[in-house]
PDB file of N, CA and C in Angstrom:
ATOM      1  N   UNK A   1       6.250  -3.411  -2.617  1.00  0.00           N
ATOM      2  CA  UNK A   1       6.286  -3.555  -4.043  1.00  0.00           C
ATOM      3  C   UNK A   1       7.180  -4.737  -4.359  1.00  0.00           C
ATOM      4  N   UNK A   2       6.711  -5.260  -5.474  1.00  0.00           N
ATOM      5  CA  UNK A   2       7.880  -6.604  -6.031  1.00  0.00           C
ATOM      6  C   UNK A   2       8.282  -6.509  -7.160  1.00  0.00           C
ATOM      7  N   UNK A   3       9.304  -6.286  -7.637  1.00  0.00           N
ATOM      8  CA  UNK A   3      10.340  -5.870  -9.097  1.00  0.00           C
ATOM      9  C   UNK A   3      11.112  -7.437  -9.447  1.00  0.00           C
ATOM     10  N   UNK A   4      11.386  -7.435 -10.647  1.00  0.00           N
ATOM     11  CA  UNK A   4      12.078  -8.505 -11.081  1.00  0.00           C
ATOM     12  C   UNK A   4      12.969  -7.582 -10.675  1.00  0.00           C
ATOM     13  N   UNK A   5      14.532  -8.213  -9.633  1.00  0.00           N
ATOM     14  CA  UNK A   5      16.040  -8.119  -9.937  1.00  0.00           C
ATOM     15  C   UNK A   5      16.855  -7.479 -10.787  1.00  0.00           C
ATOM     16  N   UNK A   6      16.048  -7.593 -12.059  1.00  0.00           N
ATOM     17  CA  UNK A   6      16.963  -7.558 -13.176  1.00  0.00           C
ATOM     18  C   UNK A   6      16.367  -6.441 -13.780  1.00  0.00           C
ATOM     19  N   UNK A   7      15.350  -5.634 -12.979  1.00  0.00           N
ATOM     20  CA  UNK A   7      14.766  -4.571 -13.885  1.00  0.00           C
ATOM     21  C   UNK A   7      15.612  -3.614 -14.493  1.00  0.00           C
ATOM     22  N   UNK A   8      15.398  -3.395 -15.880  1.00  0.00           N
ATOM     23  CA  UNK A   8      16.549  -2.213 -16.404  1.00  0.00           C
ATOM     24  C   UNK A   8      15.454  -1.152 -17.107  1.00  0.00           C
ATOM     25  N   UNK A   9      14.731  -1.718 -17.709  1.00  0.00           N
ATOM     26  CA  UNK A   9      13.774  -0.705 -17.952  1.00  0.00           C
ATOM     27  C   UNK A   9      12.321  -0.929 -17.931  1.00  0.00           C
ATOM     28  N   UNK A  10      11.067   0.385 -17.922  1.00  0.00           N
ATOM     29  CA  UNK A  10      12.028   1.139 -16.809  1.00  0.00           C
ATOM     30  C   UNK A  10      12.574   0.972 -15.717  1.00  0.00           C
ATOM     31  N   UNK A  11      13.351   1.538 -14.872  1.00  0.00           N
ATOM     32  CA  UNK A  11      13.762   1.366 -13.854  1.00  0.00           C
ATOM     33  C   UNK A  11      13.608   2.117 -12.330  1.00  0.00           C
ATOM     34  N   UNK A  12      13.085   1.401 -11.571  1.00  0.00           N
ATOM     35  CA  UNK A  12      12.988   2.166 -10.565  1.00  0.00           C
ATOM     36  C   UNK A  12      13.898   3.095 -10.065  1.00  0.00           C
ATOM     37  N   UNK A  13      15.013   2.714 -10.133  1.00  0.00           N
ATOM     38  CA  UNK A  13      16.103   4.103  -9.818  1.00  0.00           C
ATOM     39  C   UNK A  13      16.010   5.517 -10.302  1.00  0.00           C
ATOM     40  N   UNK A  14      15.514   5.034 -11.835  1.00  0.00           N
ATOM     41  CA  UNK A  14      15.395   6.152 -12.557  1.00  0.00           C
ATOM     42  C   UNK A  14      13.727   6.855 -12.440  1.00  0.00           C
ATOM     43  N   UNK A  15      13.176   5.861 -12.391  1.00  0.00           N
ATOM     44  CA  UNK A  15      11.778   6.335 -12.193  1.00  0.00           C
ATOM     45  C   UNK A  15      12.013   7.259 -10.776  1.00  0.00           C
ATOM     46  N   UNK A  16      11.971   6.713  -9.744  1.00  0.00           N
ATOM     47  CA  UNK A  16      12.321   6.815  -8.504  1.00  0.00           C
ATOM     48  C   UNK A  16      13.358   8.183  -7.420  1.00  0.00           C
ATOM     49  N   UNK A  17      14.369   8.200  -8.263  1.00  0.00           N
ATOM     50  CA  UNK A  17      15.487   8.886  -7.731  1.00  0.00           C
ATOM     51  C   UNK A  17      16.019   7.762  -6.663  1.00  0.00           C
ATOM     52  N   UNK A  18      16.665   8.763  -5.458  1.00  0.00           N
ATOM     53  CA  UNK A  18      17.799   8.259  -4.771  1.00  0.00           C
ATOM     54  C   UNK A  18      16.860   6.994  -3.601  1.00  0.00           C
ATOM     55  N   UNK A  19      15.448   7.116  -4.065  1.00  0.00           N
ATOM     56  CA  UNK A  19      14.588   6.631  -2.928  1.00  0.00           C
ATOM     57  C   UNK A  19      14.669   5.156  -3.662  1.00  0.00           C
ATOM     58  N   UNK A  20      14.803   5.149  -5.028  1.00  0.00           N
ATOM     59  CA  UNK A  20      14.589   3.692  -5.801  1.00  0.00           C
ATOM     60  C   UNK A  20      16.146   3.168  -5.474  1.00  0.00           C
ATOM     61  N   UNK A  21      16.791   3.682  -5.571  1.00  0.00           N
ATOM     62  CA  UNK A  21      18.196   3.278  -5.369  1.00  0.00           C
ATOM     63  C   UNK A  21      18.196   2.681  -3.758  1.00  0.00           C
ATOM     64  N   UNK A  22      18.069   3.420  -3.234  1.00  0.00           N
ATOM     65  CA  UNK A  22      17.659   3.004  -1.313  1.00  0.00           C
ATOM     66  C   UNK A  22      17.200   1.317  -1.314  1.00  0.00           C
ATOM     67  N   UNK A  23      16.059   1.847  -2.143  1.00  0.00           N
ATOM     68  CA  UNK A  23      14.778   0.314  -1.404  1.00  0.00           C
ATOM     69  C   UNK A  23      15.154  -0.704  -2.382  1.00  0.00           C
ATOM     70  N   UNK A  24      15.990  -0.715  -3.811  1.00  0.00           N
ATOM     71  CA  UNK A  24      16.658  -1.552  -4.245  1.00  0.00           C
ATOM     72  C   UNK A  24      18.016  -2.210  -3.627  1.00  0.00           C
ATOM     73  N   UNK A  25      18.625  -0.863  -3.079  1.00  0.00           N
ATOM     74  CA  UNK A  25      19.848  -1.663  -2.052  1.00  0.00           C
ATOM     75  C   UNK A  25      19.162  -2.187  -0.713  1.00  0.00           C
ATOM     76  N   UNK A  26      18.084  -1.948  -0.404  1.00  0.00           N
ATOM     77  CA  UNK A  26      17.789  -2.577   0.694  1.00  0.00           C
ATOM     78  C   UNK A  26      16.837  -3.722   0.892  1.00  0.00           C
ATOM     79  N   UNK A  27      16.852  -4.584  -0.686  1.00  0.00           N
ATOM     80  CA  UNK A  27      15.950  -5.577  -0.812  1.00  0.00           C
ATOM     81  C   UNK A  27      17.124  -7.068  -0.545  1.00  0.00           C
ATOM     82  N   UNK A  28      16.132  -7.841  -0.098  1.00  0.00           N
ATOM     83  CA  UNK A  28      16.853  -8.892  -0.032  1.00  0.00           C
ATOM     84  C   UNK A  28      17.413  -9.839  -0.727  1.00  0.00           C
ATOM     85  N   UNK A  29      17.746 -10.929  -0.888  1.00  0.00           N
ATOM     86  CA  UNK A  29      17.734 -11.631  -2.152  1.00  0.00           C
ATOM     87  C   UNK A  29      16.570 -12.201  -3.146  1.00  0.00           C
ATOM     88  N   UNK A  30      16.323 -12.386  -4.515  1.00  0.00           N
ATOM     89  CA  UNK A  30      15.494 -12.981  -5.106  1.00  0.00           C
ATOM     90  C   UNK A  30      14.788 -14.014  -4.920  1.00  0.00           C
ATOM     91  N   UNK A  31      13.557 -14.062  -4.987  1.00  0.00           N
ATOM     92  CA  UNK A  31      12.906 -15.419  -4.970  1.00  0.00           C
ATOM     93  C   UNK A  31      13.097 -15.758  -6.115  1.00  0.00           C
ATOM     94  N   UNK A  32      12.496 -17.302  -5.901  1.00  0.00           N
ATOM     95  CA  UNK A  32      12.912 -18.114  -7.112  1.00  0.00           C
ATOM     96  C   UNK A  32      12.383 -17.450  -8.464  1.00  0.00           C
ATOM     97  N   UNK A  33      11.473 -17.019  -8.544  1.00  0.00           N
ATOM     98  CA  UNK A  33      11.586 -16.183  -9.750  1.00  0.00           C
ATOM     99  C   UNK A  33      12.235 -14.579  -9.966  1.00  0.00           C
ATOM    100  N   UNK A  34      13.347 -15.018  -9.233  1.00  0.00           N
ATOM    101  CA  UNK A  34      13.949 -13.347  -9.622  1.00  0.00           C
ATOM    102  C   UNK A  34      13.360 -11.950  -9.295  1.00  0.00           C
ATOM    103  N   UNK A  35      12.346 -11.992  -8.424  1.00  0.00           N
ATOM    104  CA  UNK A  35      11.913 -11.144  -7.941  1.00  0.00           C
ATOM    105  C   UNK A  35      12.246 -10.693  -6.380  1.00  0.00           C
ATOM    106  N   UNK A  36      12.364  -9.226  -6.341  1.00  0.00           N
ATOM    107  CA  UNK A  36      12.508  -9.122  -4.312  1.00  0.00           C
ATOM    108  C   UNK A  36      11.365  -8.165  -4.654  1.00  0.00           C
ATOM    109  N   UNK A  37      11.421  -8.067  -2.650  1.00  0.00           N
ATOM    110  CA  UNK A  37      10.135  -7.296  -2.390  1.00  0.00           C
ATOM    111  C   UNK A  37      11.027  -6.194  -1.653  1.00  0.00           C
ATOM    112  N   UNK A  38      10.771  -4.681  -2.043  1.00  0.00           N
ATOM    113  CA  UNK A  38      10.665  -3.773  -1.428  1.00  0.00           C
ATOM    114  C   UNK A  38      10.059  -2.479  -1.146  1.00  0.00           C
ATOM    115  N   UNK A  39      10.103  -1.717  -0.371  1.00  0.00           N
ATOM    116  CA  UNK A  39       9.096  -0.930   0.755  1.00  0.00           C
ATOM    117  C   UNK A  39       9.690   0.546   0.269  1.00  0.00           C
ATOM    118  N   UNK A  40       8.487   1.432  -0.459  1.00  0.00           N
ATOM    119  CA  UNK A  40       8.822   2.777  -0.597  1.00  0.00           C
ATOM    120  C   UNK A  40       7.134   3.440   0.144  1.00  0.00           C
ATOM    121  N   UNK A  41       7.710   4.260   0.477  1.00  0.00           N
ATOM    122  CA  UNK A  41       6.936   5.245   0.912  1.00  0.00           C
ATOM    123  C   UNK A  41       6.485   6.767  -0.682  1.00  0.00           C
ATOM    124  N   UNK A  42       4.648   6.591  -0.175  1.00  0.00           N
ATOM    125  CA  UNK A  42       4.136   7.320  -1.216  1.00  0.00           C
ATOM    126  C   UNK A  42       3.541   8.382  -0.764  1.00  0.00           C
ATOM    127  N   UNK A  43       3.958   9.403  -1.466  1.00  0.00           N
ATOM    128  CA  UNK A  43       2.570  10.425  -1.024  1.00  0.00           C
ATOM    129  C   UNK A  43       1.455  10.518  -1.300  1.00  0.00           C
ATOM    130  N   UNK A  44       0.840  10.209  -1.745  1.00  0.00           N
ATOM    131  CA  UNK A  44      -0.658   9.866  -2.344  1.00  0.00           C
ATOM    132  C   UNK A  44      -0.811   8.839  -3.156  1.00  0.00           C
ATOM    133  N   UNK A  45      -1.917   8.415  -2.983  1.00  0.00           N
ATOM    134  CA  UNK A  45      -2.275   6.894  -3.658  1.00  0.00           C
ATOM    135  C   UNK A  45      -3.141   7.055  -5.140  1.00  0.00           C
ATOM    136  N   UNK A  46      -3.119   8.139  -5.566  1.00  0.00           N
ATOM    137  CA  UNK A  46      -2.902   8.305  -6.961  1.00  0.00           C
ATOM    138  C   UNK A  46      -1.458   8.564  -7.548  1.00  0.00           C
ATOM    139  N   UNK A  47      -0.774   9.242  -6.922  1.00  0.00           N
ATOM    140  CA  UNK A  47       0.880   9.101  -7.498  1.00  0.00           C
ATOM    141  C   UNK A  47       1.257   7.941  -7.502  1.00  0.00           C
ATOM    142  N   UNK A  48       1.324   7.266  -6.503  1.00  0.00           N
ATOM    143  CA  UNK A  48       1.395   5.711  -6.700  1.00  0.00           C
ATOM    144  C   UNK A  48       1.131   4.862  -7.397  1.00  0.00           C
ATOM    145  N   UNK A  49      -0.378   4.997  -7.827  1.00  0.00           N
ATOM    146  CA  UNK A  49      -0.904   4.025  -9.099  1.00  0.00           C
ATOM    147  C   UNK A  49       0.200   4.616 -10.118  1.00  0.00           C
ATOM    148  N   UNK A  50      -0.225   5.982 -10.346  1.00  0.00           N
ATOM    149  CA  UNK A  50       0.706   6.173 -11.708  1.00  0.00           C
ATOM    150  C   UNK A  50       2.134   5.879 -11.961  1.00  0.00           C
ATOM    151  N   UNK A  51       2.741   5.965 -10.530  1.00  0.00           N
ATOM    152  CA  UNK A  51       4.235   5.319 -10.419  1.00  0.00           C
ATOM    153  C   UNK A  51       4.315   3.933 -10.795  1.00  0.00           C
ATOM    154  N   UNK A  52       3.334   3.382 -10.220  1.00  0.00           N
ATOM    155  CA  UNK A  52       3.240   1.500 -10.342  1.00  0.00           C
ATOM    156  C   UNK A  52       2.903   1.263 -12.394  1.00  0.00           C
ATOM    157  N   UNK A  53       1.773   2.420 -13.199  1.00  0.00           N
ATOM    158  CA  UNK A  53       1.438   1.991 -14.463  1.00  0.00           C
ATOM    159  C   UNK A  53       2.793   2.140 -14.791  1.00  0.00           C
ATOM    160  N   UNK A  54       3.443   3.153 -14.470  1.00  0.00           N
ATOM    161  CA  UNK A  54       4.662   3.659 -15.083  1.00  0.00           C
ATOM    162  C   UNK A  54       5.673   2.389 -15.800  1.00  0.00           C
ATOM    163  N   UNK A  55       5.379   1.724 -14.225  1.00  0.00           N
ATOM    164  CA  UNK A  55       6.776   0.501 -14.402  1.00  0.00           C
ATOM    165  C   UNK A  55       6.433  -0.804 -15.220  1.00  0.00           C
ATOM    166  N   UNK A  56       4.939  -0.594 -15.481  1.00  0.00           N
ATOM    167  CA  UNK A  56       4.160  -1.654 -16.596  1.00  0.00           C
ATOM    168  C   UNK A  56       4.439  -2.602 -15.551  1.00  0.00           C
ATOM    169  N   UNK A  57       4.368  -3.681 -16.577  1.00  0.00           N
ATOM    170  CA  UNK A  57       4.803  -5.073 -16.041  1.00  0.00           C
ATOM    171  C   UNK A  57       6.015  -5.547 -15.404  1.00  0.00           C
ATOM    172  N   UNK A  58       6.539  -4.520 -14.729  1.00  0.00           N
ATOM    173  CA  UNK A  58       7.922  -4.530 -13.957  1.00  0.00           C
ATOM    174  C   UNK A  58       7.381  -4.571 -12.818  1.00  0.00           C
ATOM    175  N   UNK A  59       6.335  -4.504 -12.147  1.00  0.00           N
ATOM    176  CA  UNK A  59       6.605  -4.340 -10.558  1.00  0.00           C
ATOM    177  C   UNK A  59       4.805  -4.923 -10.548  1.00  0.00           C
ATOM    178  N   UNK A  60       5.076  -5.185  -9.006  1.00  0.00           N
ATOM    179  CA  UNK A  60       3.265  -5.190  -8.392  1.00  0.00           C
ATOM    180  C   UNK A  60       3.020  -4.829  -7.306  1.00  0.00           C
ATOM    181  N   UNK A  61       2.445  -4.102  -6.785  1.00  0.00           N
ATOM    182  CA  UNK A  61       1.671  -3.737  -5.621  1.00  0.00           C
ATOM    183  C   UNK A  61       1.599  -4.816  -4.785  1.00  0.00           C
ATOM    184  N   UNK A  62       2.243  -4.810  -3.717  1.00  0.00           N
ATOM    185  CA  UNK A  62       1.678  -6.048  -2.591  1.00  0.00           C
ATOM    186  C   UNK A  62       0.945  -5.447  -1.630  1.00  0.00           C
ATOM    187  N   UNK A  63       0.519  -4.228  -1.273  1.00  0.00           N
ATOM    188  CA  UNK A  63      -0.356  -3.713  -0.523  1.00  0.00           C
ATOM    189  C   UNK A  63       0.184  -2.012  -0.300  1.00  0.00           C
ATOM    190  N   UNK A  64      -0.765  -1.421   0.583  1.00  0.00           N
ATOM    191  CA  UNK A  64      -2.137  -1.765   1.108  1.00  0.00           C
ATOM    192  C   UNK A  64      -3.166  -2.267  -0.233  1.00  0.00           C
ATOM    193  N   UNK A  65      -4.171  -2.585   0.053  1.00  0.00           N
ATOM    194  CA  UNK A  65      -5.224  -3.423  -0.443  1.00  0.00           C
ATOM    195  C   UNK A  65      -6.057  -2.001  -1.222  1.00  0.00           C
ATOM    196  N   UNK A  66      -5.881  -0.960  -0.758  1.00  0.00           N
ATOM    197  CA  UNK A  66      -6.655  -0.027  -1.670  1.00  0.00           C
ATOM    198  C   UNK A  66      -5.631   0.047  -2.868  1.00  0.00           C
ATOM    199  N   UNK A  67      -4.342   0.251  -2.505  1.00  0.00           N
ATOM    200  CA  UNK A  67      -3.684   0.467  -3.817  1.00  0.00           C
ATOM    201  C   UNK A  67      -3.740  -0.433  -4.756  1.00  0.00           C
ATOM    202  N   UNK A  68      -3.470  -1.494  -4.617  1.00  0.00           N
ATOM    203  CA  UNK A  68      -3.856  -2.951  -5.191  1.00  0.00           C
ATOM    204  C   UNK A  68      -5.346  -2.318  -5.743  1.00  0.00           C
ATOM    205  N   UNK A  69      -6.003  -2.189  -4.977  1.00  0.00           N
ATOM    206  CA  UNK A  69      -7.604  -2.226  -6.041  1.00  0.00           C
ATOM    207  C   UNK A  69      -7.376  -1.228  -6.939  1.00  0.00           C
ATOM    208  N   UNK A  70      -6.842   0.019  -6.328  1.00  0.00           N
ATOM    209  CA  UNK A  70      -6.674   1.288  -7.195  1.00  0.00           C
ATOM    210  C   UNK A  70      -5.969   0.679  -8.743  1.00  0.00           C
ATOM    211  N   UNK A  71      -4.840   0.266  -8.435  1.00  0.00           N
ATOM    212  CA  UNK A  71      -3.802   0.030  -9.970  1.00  0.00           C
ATOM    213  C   UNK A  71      -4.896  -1.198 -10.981  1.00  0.00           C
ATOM    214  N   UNK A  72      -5.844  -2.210  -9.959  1.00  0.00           N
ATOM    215  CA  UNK A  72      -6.335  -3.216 -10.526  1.00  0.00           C
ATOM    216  C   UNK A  72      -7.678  -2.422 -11.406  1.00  0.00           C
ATOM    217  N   UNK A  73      -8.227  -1.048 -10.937  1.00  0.00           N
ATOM    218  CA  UNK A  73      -9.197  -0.433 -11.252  1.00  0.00           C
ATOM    219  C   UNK A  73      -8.641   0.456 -12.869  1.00  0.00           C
ATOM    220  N   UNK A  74      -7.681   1.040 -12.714  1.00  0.00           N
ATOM    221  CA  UNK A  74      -6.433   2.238 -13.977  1.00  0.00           C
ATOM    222  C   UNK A  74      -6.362   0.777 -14.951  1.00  0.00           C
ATOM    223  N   UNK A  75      -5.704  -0.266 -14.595  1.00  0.00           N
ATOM    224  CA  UNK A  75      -5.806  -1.414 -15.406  1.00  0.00           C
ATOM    225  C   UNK A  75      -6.849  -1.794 -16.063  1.00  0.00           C
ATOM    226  N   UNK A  76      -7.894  -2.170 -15.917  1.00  0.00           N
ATOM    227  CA  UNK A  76      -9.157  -2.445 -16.217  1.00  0.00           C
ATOM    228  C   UNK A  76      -9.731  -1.372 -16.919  1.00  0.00           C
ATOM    229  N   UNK A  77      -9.309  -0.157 -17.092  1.00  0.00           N
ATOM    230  CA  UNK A  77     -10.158   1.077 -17.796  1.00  0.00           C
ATOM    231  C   UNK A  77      -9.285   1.177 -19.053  1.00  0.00           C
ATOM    232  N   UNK A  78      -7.488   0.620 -18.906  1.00  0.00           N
ATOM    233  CA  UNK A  78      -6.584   0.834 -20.015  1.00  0.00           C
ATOM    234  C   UNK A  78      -6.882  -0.682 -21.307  1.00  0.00           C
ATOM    235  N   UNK A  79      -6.962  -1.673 -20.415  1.00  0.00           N
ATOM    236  CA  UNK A  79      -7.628  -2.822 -20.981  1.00  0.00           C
ATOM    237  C   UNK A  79      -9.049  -2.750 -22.042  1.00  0.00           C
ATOM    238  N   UNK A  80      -9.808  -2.210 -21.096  1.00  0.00           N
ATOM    239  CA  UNK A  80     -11.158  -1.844 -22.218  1.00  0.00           C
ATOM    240  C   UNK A  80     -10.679  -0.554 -23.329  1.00  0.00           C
ATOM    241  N   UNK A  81     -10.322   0.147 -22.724  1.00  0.00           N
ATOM    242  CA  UNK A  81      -9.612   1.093 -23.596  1.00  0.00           C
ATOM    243  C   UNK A  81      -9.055   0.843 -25.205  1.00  0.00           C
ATOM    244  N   UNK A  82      -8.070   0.038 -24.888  1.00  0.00           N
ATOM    245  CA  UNK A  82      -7.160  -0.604 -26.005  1.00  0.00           C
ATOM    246  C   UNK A  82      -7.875  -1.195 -26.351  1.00  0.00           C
ATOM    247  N   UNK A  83      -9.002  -2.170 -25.891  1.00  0.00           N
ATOM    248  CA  UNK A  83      -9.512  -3.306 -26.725  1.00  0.00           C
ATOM    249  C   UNK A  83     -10.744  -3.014 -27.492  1.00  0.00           C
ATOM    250  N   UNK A  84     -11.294  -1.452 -27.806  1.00  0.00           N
ATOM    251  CA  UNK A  84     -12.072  -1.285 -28.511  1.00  0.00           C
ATOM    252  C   UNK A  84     -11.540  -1.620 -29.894  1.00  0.00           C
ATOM    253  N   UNK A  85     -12.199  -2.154 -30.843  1.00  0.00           N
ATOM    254  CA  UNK A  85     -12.146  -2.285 -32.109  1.00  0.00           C
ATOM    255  C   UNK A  85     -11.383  -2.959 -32.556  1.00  0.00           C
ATOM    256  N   UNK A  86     -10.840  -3.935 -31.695  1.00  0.00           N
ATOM    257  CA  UNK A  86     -10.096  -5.323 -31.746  1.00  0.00           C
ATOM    258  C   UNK A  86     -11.191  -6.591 -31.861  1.00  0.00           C
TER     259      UNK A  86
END
């Protein structure tokens, strides 16, 4: 997963518990855009999507490649969703 640094809300810690706190202390430093990458373990890859909508535009999926399609698929249904009658 990749989080801006500076995430405060929401926040993975809080989303997360002691496991967001872990993989935040155990990320490395920021890339140039203020982002690190770190590694949580999921139990199912629908909890996951919903963990990942959770954090909105705070975080992204860098793999596996189903989850990525999965969150890119929940996205695409919330998108048409909202954009009726716009």
């Amino acid at each position: 997963m990749r989080l801006p640094r500076s995430t405060t809300t929401p926040s993975p810690s809080r989303e997360f518990g002691a496991a967001g706190v872990r993989a935040l202390e155990s990320a490395g430093p920021p890339d140039g855009e203020g982002w690190v990458e770190v590694e949580m373990s999921v139990e199912a890859e629908a909890v996951a999507v919903s963990d990942l909508l959770r954090l909105g535009t705070e975080a992204e999926a860098l793999g596996p490649a189903g989850l990525r399609r999965a969150v890119a698929g929940a996205v695409a249904v919330l998108a048409e969703r909202y954009a009726v009658g716009f």
